[in-house]
Structure formats: structure tokens, C-alpha cells
Protein backbone atom coordinates (compact mmCIF):
# COMPACT_ATOMS: atom_id res chain seq x y z
CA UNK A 1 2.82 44.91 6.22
CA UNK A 2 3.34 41.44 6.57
CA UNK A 3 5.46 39.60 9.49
CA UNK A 4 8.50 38.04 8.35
CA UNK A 5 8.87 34.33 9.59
CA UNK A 6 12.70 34.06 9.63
CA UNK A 7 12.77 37.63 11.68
CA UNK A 8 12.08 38.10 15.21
CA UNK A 9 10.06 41.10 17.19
CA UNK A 10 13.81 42.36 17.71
CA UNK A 11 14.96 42.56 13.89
CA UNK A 12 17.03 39.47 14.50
CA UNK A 13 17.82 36.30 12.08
CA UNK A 14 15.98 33.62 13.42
CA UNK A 15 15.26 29.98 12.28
CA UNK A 16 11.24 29.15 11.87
CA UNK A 17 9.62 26.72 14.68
CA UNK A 18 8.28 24.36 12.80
CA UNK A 19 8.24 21.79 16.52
CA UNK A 20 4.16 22.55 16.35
CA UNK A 21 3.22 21.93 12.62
CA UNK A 22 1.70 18.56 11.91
CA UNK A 23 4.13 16.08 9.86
CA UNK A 24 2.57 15.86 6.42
CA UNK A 25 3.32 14.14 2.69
CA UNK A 26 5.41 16.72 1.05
CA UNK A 27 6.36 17.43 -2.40
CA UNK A 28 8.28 20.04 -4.52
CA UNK A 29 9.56 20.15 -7.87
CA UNK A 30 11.49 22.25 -9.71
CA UNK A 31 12.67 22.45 -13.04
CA UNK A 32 15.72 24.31 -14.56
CA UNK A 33 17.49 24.40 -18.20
CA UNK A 34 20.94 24.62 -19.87
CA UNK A 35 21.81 26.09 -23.26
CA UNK A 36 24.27 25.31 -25.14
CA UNK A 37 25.88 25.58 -28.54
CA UNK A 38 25.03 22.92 -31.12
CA UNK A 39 28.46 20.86 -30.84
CA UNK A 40 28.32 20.40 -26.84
CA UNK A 41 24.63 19.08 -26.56
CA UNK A 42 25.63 16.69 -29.51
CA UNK A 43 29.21 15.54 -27.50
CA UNK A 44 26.38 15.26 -24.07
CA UNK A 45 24.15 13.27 -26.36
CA UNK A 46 27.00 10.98 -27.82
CA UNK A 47 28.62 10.67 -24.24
CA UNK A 48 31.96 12.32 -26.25
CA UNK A 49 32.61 14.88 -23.12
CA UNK A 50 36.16 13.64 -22.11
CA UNK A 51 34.93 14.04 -18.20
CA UNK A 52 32.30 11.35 -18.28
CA UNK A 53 29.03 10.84 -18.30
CA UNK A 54 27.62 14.25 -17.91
CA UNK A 55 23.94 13.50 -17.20
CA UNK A 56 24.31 10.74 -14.81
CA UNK A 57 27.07 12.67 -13.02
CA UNK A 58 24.69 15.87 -12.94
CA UNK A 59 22.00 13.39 -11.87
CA UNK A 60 23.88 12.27 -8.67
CA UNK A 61 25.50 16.08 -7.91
CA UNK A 62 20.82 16.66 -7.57
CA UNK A 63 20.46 14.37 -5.31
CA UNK A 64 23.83 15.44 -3.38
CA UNK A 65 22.97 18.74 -3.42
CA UNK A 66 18.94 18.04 -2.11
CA UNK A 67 20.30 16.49 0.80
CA UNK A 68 22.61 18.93 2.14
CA UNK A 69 20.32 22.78 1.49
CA UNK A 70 20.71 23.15 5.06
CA UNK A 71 24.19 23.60 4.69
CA UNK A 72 24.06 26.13 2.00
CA UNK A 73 20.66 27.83 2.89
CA UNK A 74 21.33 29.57 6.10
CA UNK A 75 17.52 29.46 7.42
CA UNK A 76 16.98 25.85 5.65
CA UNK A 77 16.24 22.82 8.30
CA UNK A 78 18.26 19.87 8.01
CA UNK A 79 15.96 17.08 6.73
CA UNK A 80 15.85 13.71 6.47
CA UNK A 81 14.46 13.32 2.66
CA UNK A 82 12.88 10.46 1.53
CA UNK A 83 13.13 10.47 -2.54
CA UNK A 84 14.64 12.83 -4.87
CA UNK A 85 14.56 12.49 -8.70
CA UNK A 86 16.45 14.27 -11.15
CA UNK A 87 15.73 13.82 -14.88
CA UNK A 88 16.79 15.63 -17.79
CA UNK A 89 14.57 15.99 -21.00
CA UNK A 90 17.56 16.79 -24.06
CA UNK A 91 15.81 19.37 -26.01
CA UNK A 92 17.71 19.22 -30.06
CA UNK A 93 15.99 22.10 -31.57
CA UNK A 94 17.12 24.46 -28.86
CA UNK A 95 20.33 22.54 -28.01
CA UNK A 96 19.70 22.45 -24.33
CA UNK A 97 18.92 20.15 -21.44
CA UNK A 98 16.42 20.50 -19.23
CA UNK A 99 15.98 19.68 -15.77
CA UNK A 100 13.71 18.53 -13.31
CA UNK A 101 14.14 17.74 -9.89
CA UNK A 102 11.34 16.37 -7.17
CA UNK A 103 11.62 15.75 -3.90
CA UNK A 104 9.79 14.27 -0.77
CA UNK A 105 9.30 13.82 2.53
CA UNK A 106 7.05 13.15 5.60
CA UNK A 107 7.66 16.07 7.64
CA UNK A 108 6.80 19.31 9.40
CA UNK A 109 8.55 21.92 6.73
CA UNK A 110 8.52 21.45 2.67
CA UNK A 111 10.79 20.61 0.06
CA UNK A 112 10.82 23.41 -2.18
CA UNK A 113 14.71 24.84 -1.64
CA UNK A 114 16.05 21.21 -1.70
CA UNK A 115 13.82 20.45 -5.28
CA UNK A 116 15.63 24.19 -6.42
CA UNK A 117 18.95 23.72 -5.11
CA UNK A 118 18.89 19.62 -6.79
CA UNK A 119 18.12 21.28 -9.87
CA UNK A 120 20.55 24.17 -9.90
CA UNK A 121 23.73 22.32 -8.30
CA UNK A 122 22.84 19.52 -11.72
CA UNK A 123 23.04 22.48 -13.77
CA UNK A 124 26.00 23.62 -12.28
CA UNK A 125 27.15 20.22 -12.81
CA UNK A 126 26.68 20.25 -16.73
CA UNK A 127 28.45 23.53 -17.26
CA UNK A 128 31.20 22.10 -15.29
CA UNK A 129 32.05 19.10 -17.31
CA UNK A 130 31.49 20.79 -20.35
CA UNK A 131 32.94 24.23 -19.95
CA UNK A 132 36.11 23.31 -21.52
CA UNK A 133 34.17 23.21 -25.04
CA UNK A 134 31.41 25.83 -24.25
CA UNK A 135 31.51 28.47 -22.03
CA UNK A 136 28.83 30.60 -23.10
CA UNK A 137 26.47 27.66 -21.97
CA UNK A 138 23.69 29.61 -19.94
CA UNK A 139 21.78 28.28 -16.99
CA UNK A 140 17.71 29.52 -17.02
CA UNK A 141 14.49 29.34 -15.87
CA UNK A 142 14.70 27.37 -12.70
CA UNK A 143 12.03 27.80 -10.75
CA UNK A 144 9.60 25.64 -8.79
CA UNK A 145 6.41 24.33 -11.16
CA UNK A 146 4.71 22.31 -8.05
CA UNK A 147 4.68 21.78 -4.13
CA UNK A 148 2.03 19.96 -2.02
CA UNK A 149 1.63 19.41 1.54
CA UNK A 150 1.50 21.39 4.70
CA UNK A 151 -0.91 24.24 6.11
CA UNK A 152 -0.19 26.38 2.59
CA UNK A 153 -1.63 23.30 0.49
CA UNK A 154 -0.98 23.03 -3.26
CA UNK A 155 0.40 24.88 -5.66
CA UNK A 156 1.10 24.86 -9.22
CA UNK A 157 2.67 27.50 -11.64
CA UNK A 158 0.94 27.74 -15.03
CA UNK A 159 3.94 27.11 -17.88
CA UNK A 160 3.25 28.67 -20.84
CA UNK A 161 3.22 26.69 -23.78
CA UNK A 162 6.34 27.57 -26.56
């Protein structure tokens, strides 16, 4: 069976030591959508949502949200992150928005939970400011497509084409 890293030989909780890993280029990114009925995605598109700006607000709740996982992950390190991006790709025939979120940083422990959480605190974001005209909106598929960096190297998740 294989050793937990966030459990010690005594069952306990324990944050990884990462003081011994070599600093490296890191990169995650993550990618997440929202569906919605045909009237909200066209009041997103038309910036008619009475809150504001929906993507750009959604865009700066990612980057909030990638900069503080270590206060919602319990076992996440605080980092000090060099770039996040979140952009948004409006999909018409499906009426949803989708999401994608990358992050780096030069350091001794990745970026994948701050890419996921920047993507799902934007989608949170969205149904937020529009729940008040759809709330059977439905947040999906986030996941992370890509990391790189660090002793576990690259990886890349094959997306099936629709």
C-alpha cells in the first residue's frame, strides 16, 4: 500500500516537508465550465447582468482565490505566486462559459490546487452574479489539463474531442 505524504508513522495530519526539494519553474492549469440557460449567457455576453461585469469580476475573484488556497486547503503551503491567468472561452451553442486558470511559480511545491481553486472560486463567481436570473446554472468539469515542474515532471490529461 502506498505511504500517504500528508500522514505521519502515527496516523496523524501532518503538513509535507517540502524544506529539501529543489526550487523549480512550476506550472498548473486547470480548466472548469458553467451552464446556463440561453437568456443568462446572452445578458453575460451583452454585459446586461445588473451586478456588473460578470467575467472581469469572476476574472479577479481567480486570481483572489489562487493566492489565498492555503487558507482554504488545510495541507496547502502558503505561496508566493508569480502569475495567474484566468480566461473564459463563451461557448453559444451550449450556452456556457468556460474557464481556464494557470498559474506559476519558482518554488519547492506546485501549483495545481491554486490553478483548481482560481478556476472554481471564478465559477462560483458567475453563478453568483447571475443567480438572480438562473439558478439551475451548473458548475462542471473542472479539473486540471496540465502541470510541469518538480521531481513528478509533466503531465497532461488527454481531452476528448466533442
Amino acid at each position: 500500500m502506498p505511504s500517504f505524504t500528508h500522514i505521519d508513522d502515527a496516523g496523524r495530519v501532518r503538513m509535507v516537508d517540502v524544506t529539501a526539494k529543489a526550487p523549480s519553474d512550476r506550472r498548473a492549469v486547470a480548466r472548469g465550465v458553467v451552464r446556463m440557460q440561453r437568456a443568462t449567457f446572452e445578458k453575460i455576453q451583452q454585459q446586461g447582468i445588473k451586478k456588473g461585469n460578470v467575467l472581469e469580476t469572476a476574472r479577479i475573484a481567480g486570481i483572489m482565490a489562487a493566492k489565498r488556497t492555503a487558507e482554504l486547503i488545510p495541507m496547502c503551503h502558503p505561496l508566493n505566486i508569480s502569475h495567474v491567468q484566468v480566461d473564459f472561452f463563451p461557448d453559444e451553442q451550449r450556452h456556457a462559459i468556460g474557464i481556464r486558470a494557470q498559474v506559476r511559480i519558482f518554488h519547492r511545491t506546485g501549483v495545481e490546487m491554486e490553478a483548481l481553486t482560481a478556476v472554481s472560486v471564478a465559477a462560483l463567481t458567475i453563478y453568483d452574479m447571475c443567480k438572480s436570473y438562473d439558478r439551475a446554472m451548473e458548475i462542471s468539469d473542472i479539473g486540471l489539463l496540465q502541470k510541469s515542474g518538480g521531481k513528478s515532471g509533466t503531465f497532461e490529461r488527454e481531452v476528448p474531442r466533442s
